[in-house]
N, C-alpha and C. Protein backbone atom coordinates (compact mmCIF):
# COMPACT_ATOMS: atom_id res chain seq x y z
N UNK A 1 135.97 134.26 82.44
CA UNK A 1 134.54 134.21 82.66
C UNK A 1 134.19 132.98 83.48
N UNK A 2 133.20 133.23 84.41
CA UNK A 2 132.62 132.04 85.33
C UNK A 2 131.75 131.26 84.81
N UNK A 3 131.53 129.86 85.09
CA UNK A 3 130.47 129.15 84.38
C UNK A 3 129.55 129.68 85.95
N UNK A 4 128.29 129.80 85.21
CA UNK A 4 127.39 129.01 86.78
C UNK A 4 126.70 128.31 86.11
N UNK A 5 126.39 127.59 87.64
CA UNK A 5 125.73 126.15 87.76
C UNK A 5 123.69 126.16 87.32
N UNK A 6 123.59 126.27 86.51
CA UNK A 6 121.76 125.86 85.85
C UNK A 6 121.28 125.23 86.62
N UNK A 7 120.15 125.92 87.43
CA UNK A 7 119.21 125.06 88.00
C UNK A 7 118.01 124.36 87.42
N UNK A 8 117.77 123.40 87.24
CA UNK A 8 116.85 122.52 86.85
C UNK A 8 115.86 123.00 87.48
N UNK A 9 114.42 123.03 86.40
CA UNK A 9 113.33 123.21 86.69
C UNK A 9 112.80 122.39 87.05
N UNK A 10 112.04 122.47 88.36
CA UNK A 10 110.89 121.66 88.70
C UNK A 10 109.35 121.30 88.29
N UNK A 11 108.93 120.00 88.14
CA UNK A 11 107.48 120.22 87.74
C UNK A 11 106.76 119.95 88.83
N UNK A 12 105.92 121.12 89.36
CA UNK A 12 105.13 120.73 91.48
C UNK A 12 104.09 120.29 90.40
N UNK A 13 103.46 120.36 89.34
CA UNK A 13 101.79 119.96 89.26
C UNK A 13 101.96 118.81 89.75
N UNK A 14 102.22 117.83 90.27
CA UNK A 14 101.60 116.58 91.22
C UNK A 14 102.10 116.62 92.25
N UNK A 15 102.15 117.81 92.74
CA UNK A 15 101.91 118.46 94.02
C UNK A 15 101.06 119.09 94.37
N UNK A 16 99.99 119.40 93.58
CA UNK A 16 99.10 120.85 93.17
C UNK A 16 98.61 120.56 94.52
N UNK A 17 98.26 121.12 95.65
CA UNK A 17 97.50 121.46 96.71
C UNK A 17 97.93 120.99 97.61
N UNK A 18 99.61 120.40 97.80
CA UNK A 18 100.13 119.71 98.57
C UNK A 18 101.07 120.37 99.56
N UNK A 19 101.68 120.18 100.36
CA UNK A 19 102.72 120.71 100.96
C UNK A 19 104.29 120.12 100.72
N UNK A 20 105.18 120.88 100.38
CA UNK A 20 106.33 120.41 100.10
C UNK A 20 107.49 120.64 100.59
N UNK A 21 108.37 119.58 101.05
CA UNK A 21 109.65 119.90 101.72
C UNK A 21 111.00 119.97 101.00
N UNK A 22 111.76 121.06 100.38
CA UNK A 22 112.84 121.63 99.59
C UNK A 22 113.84 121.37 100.37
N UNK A 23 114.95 120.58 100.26
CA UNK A 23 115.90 120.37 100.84
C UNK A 23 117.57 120.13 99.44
N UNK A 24 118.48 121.02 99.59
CA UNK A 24 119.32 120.90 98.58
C UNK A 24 119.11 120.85 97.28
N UNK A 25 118.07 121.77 96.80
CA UNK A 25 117.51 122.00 95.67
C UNK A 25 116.35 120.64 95.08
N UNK A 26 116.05 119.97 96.09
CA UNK A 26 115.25 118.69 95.24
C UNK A 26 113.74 118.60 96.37
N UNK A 27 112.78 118.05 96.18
CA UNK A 27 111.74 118.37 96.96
C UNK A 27 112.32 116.55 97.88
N UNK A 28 112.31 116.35 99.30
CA UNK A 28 112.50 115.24 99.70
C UNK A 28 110.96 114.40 100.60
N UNK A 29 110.33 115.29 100.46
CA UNK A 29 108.91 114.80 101.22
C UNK A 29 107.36 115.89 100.88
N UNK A 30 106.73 115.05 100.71
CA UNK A 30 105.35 115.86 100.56
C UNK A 30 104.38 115.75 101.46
N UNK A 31 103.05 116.34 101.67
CA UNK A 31 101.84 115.91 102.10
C UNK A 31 100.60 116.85 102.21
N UNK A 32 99.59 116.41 102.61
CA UNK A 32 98.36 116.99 102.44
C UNK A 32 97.93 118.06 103.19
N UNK A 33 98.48 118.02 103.82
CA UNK A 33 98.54 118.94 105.39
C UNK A 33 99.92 119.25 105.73
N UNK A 34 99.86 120.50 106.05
CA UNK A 34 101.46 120.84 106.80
C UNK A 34 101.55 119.65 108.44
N UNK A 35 101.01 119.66 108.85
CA UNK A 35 100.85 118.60 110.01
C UNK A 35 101.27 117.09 109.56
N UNK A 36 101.10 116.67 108.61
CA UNK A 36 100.90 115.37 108.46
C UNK A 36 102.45 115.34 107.62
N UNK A 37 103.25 116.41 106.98
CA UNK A 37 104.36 116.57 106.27
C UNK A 37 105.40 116.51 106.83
N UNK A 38 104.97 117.22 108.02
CA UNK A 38 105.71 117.83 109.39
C UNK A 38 106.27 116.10 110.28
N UNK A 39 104.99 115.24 110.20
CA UNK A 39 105.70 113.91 111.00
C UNK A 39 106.28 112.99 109.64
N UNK A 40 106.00 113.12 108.56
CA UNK A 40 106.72 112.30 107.65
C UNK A 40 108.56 112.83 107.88
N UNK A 41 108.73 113.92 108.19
CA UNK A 41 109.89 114.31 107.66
C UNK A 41 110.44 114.15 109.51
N UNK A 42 109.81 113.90 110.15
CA UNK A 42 110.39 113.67 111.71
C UNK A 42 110.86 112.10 111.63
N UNK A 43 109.41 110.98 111.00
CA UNK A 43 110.00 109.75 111.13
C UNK A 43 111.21 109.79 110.35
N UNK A 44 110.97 110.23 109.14
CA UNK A 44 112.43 109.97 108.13
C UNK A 44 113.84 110.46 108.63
N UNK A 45 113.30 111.36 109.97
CA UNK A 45 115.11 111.89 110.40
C UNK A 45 115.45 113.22 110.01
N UNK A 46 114.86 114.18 109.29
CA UNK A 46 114.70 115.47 108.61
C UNK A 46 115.14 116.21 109.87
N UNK A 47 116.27 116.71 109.81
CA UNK A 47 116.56 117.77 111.41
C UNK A 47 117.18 119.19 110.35
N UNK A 48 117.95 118.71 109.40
CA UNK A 48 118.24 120.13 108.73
C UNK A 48 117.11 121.55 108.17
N UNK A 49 117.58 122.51 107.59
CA UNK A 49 117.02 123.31 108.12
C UNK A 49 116.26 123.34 106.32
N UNK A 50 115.07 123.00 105.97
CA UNK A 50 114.58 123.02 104.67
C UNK A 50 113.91 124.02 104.63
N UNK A 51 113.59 124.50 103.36
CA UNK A 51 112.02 124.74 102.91
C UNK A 51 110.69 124.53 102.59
N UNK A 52 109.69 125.31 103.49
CA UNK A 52 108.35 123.87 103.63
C UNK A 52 107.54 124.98 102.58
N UNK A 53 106.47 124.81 101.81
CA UNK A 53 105.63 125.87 101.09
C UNK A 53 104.64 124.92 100.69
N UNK A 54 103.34 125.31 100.54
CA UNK A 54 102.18 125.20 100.34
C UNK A 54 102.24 125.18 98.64
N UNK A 55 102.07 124.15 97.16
CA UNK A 55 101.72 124.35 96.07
C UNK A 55 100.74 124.41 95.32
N UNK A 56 100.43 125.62 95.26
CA UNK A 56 99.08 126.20 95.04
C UNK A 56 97.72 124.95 93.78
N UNK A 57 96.93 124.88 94.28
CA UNK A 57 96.16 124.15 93.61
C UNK A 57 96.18 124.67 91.80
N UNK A 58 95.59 123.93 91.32
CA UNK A 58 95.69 124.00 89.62
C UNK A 58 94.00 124.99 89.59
N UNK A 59 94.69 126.27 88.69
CA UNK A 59 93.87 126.75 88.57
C UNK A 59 93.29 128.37 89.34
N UNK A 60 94.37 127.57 90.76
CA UNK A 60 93.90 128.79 91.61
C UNK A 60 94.77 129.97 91.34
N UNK A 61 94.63 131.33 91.36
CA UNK A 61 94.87 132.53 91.68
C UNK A 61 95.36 133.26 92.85
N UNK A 62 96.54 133.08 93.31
CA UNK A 62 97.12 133.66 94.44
C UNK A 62 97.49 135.18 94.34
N UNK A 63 96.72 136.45 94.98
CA UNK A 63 97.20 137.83 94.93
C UNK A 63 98.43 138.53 96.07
């Protein structure tokens, strides 16, 4: 039998309405605006290929 590897849950609520950059399972940059996330992760050197997503505000209802 195989073990697999448990991914650790994340907590985004202090992210709630933020934009977030997923890189190797860990979030490595945030911000308020996809624009403004977008040059944090240019100065820092960010060339690999992440995941960017929008975390939905507290409260809100996404259909």
């Amino acid at each position: 039998m195989r073990k697999t590897k448990r991914k650790k849950k994340l907590k985004l609520d202090k992210y709630s309405g933020k934009w977030v950059t997923f890189l190797d399972d860990r979030i490595v940059k945030n911000g308020r605006t996809l624009n403004s996330l977008m040059k944090k992760m240019e100065k820092k050197g960010i060339k690999e290929k992440a995941a960017i997503f929008c975390v939905p505000k507290k409260g809100v209802i996404h259909l």
